[in-house]
Protein backbone atom coordinates (compact mmCIF):
# COMPACT_ATOMS: atom_id res chain seq x y z
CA UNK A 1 4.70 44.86 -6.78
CA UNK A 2 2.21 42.90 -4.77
CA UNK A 3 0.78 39.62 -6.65
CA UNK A 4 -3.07 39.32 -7.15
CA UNK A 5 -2.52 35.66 -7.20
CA UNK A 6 -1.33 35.40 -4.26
CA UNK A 7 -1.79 37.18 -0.76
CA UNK A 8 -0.88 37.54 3.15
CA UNK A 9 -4.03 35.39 4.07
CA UNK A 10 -3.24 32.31 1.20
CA UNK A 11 0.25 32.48 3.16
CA UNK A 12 -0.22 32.13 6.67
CA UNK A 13 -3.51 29.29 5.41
CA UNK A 14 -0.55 27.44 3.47
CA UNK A 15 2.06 27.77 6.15
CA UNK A 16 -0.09 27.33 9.01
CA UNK A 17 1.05 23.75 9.59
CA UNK A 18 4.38 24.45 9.37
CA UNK A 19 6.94 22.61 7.11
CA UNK A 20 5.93 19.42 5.27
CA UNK A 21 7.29 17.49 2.08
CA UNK A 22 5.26 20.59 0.30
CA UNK A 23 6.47 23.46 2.20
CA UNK A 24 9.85 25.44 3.21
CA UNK A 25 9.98 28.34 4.48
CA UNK A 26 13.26 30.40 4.23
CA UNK A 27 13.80 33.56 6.99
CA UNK A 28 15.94 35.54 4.09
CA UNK A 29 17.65 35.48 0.72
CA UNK A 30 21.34 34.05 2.38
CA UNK A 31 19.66 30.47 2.34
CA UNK A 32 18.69 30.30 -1.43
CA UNK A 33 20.84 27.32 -1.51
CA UNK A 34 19.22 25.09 1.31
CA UNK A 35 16.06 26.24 -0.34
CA UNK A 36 16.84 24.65 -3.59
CA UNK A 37 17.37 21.76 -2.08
CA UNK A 38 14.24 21.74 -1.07
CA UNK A 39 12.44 22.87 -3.89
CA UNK A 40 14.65 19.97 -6.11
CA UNK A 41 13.15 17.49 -3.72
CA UNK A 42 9.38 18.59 -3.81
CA UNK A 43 9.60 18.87 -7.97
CA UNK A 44 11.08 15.48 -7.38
CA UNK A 45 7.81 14.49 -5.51
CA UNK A 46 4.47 16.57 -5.89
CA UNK A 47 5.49 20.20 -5.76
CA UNK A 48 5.16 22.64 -3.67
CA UNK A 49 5.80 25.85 -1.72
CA UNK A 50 8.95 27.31 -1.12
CA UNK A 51 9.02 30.76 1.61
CA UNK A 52 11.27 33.36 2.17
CA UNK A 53 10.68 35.69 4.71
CA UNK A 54 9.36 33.08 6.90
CA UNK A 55 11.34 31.54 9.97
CA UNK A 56 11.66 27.79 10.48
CA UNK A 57 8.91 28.56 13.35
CA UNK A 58 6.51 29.54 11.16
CA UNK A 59 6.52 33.52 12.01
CA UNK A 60 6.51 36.00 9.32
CA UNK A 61 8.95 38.74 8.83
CA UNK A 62 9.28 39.15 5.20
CA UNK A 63 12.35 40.57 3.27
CA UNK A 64 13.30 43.69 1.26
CA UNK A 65 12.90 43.09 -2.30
CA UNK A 66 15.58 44.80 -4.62
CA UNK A 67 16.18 44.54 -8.46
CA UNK A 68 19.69 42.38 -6.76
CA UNK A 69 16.82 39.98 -5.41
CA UNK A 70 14.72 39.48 -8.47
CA UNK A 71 18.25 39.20 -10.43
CA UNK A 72 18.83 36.59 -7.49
CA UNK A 73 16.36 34.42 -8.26
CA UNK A 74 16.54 34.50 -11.67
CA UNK A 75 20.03 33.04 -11.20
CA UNK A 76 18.50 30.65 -8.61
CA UNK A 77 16.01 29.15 -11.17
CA UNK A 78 18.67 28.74 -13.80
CA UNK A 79 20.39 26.66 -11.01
CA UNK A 80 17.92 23.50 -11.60
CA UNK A 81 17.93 21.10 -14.37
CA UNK A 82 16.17 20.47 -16.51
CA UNK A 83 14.44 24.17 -15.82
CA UNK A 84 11.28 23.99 -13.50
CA UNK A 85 8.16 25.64 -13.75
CA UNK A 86 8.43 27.90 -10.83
CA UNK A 87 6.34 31.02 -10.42
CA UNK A 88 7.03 33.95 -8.10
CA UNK A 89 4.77 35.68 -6.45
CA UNK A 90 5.60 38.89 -4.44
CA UNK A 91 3.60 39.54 -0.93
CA UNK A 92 3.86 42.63 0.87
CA UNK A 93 3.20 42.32 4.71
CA UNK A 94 0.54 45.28 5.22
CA UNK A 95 1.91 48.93 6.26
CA UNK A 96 5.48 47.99 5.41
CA UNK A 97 8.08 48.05 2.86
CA UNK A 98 8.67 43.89 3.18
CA UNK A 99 7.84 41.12 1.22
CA UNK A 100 7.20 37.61 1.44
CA UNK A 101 8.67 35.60 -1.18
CA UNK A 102 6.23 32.71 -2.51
CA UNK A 103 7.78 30.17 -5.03
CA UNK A 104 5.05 27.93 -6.29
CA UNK A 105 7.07 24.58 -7.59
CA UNK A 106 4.64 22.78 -10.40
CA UNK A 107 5.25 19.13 -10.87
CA UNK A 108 5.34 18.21 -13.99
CA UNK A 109 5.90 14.03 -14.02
CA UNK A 110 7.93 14.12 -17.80
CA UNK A 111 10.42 16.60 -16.07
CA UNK A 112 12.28 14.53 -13.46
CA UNK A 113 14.66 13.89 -12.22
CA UNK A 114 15.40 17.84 -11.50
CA UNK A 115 18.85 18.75 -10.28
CA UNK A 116 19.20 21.73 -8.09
CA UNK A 117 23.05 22.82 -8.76
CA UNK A 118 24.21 19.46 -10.36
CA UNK A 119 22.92 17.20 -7.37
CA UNK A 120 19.23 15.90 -7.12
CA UNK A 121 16.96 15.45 -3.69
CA UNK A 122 13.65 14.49 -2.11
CA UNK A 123 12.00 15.46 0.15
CA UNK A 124 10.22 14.14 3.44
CA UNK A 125 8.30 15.63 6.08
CA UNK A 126 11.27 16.19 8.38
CA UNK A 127 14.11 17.05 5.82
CA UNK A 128 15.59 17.02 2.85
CA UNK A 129 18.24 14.20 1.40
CA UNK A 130 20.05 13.52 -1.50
CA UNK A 131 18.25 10.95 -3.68
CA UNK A 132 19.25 7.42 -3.28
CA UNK A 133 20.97 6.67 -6.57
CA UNK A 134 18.79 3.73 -7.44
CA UNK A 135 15.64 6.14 -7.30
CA UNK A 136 17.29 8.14 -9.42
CA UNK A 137 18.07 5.71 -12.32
CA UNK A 138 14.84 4.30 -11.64
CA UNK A 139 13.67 8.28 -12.71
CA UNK A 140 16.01 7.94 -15.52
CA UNK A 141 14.66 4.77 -16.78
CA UNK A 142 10.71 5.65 -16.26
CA UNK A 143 11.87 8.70 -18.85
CA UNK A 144 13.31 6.76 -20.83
CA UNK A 145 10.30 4.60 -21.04
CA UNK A 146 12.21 1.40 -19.86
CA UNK A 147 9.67 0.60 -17.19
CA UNK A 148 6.59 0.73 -20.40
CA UNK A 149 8.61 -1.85 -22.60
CA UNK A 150 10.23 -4.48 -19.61
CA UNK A 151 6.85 -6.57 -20.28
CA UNK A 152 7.71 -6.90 -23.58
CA UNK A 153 11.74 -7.50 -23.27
CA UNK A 154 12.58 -10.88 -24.59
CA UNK A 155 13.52 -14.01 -22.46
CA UNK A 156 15.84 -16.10 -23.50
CA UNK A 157 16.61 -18.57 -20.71
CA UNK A 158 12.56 -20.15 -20.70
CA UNK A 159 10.38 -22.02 -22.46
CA UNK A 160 6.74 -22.93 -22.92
CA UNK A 161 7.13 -25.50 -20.47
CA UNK A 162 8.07 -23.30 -17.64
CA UNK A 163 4.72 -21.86 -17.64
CA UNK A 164 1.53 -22.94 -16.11
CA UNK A 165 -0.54 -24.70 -18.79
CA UNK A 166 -3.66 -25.21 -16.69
CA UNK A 167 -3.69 -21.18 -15.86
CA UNK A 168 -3.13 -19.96 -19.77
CA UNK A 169 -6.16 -22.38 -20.46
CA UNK A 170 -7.94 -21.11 -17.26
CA UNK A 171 -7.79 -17.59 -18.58
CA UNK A 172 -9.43 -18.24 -22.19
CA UNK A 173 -12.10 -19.60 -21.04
CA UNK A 174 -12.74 -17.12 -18.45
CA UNK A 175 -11.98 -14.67 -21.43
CA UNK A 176 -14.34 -16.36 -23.67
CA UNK A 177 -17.03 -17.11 -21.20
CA UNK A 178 -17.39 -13.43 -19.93
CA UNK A 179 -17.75 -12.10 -23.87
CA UNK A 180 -14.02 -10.59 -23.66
CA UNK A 181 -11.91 -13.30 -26.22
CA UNK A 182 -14.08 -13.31 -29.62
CA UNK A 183 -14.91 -16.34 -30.95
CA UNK A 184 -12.53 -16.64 -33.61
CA UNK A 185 -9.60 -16.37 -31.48
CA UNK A 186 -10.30 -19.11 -28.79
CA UNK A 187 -8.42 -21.76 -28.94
CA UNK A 188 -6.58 -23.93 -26.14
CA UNK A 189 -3.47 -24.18 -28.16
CA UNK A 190 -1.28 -22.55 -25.55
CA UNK A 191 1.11 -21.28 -28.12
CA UNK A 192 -1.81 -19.24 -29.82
CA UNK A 193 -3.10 -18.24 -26.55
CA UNK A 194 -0.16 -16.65 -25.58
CA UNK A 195 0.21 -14.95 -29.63
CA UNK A 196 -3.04 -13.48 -29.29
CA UNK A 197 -2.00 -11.75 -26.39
CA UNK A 198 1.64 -10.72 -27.66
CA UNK A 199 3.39 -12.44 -25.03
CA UNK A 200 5.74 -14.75 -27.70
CA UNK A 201 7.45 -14.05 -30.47
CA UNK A 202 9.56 -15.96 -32.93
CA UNK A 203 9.12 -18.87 -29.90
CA UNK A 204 10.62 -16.84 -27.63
CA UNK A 205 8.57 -16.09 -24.03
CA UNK A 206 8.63 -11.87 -23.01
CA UNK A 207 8.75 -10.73 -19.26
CA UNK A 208 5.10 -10.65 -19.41
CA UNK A 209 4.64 -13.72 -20.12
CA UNK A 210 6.72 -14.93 -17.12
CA UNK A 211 5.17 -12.27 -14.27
CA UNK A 212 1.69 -14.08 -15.79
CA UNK A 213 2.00 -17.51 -15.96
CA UNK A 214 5.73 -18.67 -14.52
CA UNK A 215 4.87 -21.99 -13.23
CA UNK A 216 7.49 -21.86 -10.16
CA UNK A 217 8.69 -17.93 -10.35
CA UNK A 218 12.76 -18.05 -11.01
CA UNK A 219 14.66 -16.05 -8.64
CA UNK A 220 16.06 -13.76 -11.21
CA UNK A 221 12.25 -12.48 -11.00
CA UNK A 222 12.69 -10.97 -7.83
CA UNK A 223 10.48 -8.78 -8.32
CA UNK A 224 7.50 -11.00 -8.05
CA UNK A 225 7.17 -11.40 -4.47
CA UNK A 226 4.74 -10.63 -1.94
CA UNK A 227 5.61 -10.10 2.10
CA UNK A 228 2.17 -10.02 3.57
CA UNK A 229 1.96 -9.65 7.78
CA UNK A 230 -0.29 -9.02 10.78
CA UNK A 231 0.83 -6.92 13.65
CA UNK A 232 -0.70 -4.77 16.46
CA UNK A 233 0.75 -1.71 15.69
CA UNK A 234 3.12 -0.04 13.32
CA UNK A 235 5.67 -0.33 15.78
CA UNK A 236 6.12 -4.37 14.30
CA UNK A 237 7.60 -5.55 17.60
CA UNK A 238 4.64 -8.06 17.70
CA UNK A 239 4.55 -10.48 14.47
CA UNK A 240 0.33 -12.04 14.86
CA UNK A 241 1.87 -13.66 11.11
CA UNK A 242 3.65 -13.38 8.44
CA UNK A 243 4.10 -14.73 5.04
CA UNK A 244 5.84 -14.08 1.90
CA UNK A 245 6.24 -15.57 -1.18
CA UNK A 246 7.44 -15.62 -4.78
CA UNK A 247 5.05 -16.25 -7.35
CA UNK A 248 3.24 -15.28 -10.71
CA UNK A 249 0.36 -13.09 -10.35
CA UNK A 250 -2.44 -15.28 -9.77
CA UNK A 251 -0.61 -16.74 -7.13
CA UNK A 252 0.33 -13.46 -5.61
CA UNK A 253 -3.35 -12.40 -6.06
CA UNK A 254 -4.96 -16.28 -4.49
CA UNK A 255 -1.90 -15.79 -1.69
CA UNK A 256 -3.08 -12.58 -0.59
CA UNK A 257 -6.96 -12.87 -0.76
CA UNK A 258 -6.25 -15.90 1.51
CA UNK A 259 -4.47 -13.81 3.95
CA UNK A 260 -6.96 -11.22 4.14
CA UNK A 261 -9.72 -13.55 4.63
CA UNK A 262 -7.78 -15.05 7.50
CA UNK A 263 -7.52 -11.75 9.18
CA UNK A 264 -10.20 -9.73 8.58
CA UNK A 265 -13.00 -9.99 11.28
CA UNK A 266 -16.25 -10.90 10.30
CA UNK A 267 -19.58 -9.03 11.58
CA UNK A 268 -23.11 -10.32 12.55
CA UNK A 269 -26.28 -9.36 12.09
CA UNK A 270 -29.93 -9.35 11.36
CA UNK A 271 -32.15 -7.33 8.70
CA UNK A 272 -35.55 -6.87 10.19
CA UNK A 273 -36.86 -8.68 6.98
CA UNK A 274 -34.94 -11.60 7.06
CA UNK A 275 -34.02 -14.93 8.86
CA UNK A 276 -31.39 -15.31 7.92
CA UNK A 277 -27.81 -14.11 9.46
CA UNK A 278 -25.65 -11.54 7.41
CA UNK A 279 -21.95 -11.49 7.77
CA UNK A 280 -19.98 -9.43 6.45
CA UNK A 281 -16.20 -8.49 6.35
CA UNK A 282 -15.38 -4.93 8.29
CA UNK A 283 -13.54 -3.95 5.45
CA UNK A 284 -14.92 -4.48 1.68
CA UNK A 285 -13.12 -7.76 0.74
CA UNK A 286 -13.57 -6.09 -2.79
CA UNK A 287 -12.22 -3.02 -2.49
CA UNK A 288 -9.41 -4.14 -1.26
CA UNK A 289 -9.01 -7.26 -3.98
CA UNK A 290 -9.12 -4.40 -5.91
CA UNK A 291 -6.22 -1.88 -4.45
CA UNK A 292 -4.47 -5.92 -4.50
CA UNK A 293 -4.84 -5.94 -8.27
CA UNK A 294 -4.05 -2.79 -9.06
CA UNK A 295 -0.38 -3.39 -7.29
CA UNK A 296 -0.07 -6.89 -9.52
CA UNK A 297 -1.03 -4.92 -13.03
CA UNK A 298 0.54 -1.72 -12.40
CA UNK A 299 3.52 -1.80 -10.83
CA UNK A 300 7.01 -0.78 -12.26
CA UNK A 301 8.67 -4.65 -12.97
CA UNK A 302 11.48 -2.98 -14.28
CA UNK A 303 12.66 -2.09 -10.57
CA UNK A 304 14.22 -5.54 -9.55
CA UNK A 305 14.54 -4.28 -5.78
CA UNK A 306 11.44 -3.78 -4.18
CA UNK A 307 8.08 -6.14 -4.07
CA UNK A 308 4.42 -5.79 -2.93
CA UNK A 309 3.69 -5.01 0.64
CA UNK A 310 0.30 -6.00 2.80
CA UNK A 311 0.36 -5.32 6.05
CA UNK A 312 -2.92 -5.72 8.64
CA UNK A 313 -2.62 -3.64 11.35
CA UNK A 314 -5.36 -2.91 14.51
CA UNK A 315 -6.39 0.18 12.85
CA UNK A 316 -5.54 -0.16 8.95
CA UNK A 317 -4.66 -2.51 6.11
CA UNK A 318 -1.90 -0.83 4.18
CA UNK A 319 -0.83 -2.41 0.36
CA UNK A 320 2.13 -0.63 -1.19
CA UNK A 321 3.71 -1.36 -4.56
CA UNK A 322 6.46 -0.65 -6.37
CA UNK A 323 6.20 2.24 -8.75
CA UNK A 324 4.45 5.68 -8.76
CA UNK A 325 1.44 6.45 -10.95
CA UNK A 326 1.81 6.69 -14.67
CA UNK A 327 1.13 8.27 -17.45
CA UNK A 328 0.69 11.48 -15.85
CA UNK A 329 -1.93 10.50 -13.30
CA UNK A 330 -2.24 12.93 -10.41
CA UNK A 331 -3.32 11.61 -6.77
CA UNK A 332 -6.11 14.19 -7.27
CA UNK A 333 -7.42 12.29 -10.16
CA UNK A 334 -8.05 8.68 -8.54
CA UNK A 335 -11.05 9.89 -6.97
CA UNK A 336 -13.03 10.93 -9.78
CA UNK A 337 -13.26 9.36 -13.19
CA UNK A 338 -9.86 9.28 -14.77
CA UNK A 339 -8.32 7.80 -18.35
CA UNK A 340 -6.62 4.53 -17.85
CA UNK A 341 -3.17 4.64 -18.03
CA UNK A 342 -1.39 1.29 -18.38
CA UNK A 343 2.43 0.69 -17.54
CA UNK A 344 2.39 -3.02 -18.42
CA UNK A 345 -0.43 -2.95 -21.44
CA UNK A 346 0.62 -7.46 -21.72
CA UNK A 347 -0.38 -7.93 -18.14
CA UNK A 348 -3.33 -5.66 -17.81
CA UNK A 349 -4.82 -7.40 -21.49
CA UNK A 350 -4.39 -10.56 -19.47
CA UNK A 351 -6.10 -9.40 -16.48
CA UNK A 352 -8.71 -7.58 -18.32
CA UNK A 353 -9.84 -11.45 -19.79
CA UNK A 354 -9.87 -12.65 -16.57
CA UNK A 355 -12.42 -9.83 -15.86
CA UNK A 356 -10.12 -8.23 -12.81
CA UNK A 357 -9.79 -5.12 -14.47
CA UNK A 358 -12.13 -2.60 -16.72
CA UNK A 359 -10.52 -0.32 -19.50
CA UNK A 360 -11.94 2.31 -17.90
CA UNK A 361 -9.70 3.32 -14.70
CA UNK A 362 -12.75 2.83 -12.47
CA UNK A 363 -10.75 0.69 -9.69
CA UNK A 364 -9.49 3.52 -7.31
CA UNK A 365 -13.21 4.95 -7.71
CA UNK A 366 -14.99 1.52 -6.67
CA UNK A 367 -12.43 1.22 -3.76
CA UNK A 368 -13.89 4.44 -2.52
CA UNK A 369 -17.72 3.76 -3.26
CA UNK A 370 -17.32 0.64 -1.54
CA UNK A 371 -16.08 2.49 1.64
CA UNK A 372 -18.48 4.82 1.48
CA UNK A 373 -21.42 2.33 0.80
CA UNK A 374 -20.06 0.24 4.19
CA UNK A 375 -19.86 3.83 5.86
CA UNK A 376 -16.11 3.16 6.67
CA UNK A 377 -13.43 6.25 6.22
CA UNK A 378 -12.53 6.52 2.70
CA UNK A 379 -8.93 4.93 1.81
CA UNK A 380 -6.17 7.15 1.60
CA UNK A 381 -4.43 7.24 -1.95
CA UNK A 382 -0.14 8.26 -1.32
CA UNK A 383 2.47 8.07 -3.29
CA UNK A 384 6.31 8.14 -2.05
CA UNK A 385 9.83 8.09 -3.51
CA UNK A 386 9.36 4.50 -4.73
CA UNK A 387 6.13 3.92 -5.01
CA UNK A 388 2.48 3.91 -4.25
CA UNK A 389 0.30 2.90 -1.15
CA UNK A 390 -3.13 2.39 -0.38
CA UNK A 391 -4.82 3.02 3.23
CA UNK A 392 -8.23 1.16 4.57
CA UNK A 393 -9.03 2.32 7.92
CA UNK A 394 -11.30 0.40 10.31
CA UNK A 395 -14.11 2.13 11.81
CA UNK A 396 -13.10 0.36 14.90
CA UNK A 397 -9.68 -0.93 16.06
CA UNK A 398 -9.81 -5.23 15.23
CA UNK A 399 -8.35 -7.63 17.35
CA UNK A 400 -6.42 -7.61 20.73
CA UNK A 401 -4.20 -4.93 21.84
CA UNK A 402 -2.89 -7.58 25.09
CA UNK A 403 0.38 -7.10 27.20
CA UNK A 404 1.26 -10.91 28.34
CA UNK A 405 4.89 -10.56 30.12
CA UNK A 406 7.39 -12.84 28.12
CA UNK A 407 4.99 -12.95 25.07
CA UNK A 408 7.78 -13.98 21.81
CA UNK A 409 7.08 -11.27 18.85
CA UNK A 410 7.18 -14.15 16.23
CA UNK A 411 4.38 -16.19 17.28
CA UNK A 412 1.93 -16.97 14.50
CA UNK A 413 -1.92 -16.66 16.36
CA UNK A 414 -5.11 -15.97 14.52
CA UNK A 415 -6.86 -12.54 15.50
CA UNK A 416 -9.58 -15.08 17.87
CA UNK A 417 -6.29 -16.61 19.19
CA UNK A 418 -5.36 -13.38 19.85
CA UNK A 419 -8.43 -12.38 21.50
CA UNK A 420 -9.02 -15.57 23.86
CA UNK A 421 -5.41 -15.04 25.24
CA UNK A 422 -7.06 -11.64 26.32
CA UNK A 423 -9.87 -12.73 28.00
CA UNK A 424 -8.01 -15.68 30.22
CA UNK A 425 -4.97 -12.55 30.65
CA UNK A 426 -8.24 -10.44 32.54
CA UNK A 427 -9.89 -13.41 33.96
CA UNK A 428 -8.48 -14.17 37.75
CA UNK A 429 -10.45 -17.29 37.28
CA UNK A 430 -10.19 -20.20 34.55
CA UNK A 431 -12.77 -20.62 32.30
CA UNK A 432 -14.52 -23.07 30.54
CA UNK A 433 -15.26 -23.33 26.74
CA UNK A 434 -18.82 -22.37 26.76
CA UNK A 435 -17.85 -19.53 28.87
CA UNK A 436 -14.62 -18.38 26.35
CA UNK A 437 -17.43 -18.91 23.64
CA UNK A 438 -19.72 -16.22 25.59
CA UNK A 439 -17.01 -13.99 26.00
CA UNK A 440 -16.07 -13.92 22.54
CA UNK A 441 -19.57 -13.42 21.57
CA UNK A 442 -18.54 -15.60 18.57
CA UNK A 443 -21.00 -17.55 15.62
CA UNK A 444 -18.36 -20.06 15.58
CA UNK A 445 -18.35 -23.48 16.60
CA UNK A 446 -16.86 -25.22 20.05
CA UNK A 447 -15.24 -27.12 17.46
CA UNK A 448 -13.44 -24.27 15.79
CA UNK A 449 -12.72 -22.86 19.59
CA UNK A 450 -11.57 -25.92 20.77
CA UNK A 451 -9.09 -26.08 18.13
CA UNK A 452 -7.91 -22.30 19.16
CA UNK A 453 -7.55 -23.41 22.45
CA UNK A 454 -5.63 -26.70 21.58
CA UNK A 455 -3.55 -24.53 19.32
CA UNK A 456 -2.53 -22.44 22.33
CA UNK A 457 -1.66 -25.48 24.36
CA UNK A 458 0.50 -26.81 22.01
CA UNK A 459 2.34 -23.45 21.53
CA UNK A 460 2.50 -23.41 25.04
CA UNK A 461 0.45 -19.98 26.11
CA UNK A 462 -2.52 -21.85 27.91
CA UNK A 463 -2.56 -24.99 29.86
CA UNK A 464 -6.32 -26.75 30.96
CA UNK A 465 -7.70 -28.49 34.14
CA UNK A 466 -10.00 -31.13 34.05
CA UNK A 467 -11.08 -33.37 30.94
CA UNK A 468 -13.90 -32.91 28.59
CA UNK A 469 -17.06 -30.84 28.77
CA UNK A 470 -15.33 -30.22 32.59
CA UNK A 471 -11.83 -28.51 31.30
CA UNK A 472 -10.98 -25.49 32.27
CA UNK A 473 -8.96 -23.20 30.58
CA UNK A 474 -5.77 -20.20 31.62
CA UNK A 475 -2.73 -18.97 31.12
CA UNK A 476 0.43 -20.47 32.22
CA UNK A 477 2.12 -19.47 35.24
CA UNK A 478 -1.53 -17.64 35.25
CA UNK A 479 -2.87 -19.54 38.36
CA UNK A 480 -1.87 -22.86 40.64
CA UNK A 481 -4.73 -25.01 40.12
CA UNK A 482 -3.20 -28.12 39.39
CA UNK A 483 -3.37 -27.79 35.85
CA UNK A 484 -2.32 -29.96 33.53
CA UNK A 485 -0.51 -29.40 30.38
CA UNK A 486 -0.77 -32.73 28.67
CA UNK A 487 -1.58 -32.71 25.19
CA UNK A 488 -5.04 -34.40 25.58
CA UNK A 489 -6.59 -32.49 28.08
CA UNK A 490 -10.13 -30.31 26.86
CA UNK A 491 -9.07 -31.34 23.51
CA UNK A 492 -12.13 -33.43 22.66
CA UNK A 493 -15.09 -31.12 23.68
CA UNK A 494 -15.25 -29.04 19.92
């Protein structure tokens, strides 16, 4: 009865870590149900491994296996719907007459939502729940293949004039320019523009046409909004910024390249060929303008309640969209040359003009090149219940990690801000501008510091002694040095 595809060793290597959103182990045949809860949740997800004869600790004791138990879990498989691919493999635990159970539960994308006894789950790394009911329609509808043809839906309360002229013209002649529009179909009629790329018909605008090029996004298009933020950790209790917006998607895509330009750190140096300085983001502004354009063009618009996510931490930038990966697209796959697979075919056309995107489903792979090129850890591709996130690590934490008693968690400082209310938090002393400039080992001007400083004046963090090239700089309540805290003090030496 023992399995050649399976054995004791691929067990205890697959269970070692003990339960996860891929693996439950079961200690005996009495908790078939809980199990199927389980295994409903991880064909809901990205498969998995479901154990019996294993405790919840991990230890294995295996079970008796009877034609009742085989009989059992025939039953048990005839409990999900639609039916799953599940095969069973039988282990037998050396020099005895027990078994360890191995179900291996294949995801197969065009099969969920799957049921397990009329009620359908997921499943995280501490539990299983019920599926929230909008996941599940949102399952329903993907099937359906509602979330393919929203783009193309017809809108009936705008017009031509609620779009962005100046952006539809924009994108021709980018098209045109960069050999992707053939000559006989530029024009800068914007009503043949937007024919030639099947986002009007019969004079009436599609969704597409609206996530593109909406001049001022309408709130029924909630769905086209951005919350971007900088904190210290993942705990959020400190708010370094924070910004969201609604907008169409070159607005979305200009909002957030801003953003990330604001926060990510810059690095010096010197080739030993050249004069010149090199700086250079520590994270590839491309690959992540990238994982940012792959969130615009591919996420599931059909789902009205969630919105893209960028979030800057000390150790990571994290963007997450709305809607898992389509068309059959394994996480597996994004790291070596895949097909393209295109939820919204009118947005990607558009984007594929503006030269954002290739046909050939090369983004996740340049986002990972580019890593590797800047020798930074490779970004880490996951998808969840809703969705789909990308990771960029730092090779080094950015930023200040400080602890300044009575600091608000919604103040809005630039990382440098961030960093000089460090160095006056450790100094007993205050300090000048030349020396905060030496301390922060910075290429910027005592212009651009002096505004920092005067920024953190007027929010009230730092208060100055002195005037001119003579101020000196500290926290408040930081020392008794007669400082004072007008607004012109140190101001002027930039």
């Amino acid at each position: 009865m023992n399995d050649k595809g399976m054995n004791l060793e691929k067990v205890m290597i697959l269970t070692k870590h003990g339960e996860s959103k891929t693996v439950e182990n079961k200690k005996s045949m009495a908790e078939l149900d809980k199990l199927g809860k389980a295994i409903s949740g991880m064909l809901n997800n990205n498969g998995g491994y479901g154990f019996i004869g294993i405790t919840d600790a991990g230890k294995i004791i295996g079970i008796e296996v009877t034609d009742s138990t085989k009989k059992k879990l025939t039953d048990f498989c005839n409990s999900f719907d639609p039916y799953p691919e599940i095969a069973i493999h039988y282990v037998q635990i050396p020099d005895t007459d027990k078994y360890v159970i191995v179900l291996n539960c294949k995801f197969i994308r065009n099969n969920i939502p799957i049921s397990f006894k009329g009620r359908t789950y997921f499943k995280t790394e501490s539990g299983v729940e019920l599926m929230p009911s909008q996941r599940y329609k949102q399952l329903l509808m993907e099937q359906a293949g509602f979330s393919k043809f929203w783009e193309e839906l017809k809108v009936n309360k705008y017009t031509l004039e609620d779009l962005d002229h100046e952006e539809i013209i924009k994108t021709i002649k980018i098209g045109f320019a960069e050999g992707r529009i053939p000559d006989d179909e530029y024009t800068e009629n914007v009503q043949a523009i937007l024919t030639n790329f099947d986002l009007i018909h019969d004079n009436k605008l599609n969704n597409a046409a609206m996530v593109l090029f909406a001049r001022k996004m309408p709130a029924d298009y909630s769905q086209c909004f951005i919350r971007m933020g900088r904190f210290i950790d993942e705990t959020m209790d400190i708010v370094l910024d924070s910004l969201q917006m609604r907008g169409n998607a070159f607005q979305i895509l200009n909002e957030a390249q801003n953003f990330i330009k604001r926060h990510i750190p810059i690095s010096s140096r010197y080739a030993s060929d050249k004069f010149e300085r090199i700086d250079e983001a520590l994270l590839p502004l491309l690959a992540i303008r990238e994982a940012i354009i792959n969130s615009i063009c591919h996420r599931d618009y059909s789902n009205r309640t969630g919105d893209i996510s960028l979030l800057i931490f000390n150790d990571y930038l994290e963007i997450h969209n709305i809607g898992r990966l389509y068309g059959g697209l394994t996480i597996e796959q994004l790291s070596k040359k895949h097909p393209s697979r295109r939820r919204n075919e009118r947005i990607a056309q558009v984007f594929f003009a503006r030269k954002l995107i290739d046909r050939w489903g090369g983004g996740t792979s340049r986002m990972l090149r580019l890593c590797s090129e800047h020798k930074l850890p490779l970004p880490i591709f996951t998808e969840e219940s809703d969705g789909f996130s990308v990771r960029f690590y730092f090779k080094e934490p950015i930023g200040a990690s400080i602890s300044i008693p009575n600091l608000p968690t919604d103040y809005n400082l630039k990382d440098r801000e961030l960093t000089i209310l460090e160095i006056l938090t450790k100094n007993k002393h205050p300090l000048s501008l030349q020396e905060i400039m030496a301390k922060l080992n910075t290429t910027m001007s005592p212009r651009t510091i002096g505004d920092d400083l005067a920024n953190l004046k007027v929010k009230g963090f730092i208060v100055s002694k002195g005037v001119g090239r003579g101020a000196k700089w500290f926290l408040i309540n930081g020392a008794d040095n007669g400082a004072d805290n007008g607004a012109d003090n140190g101001a002027d030496e930039k």
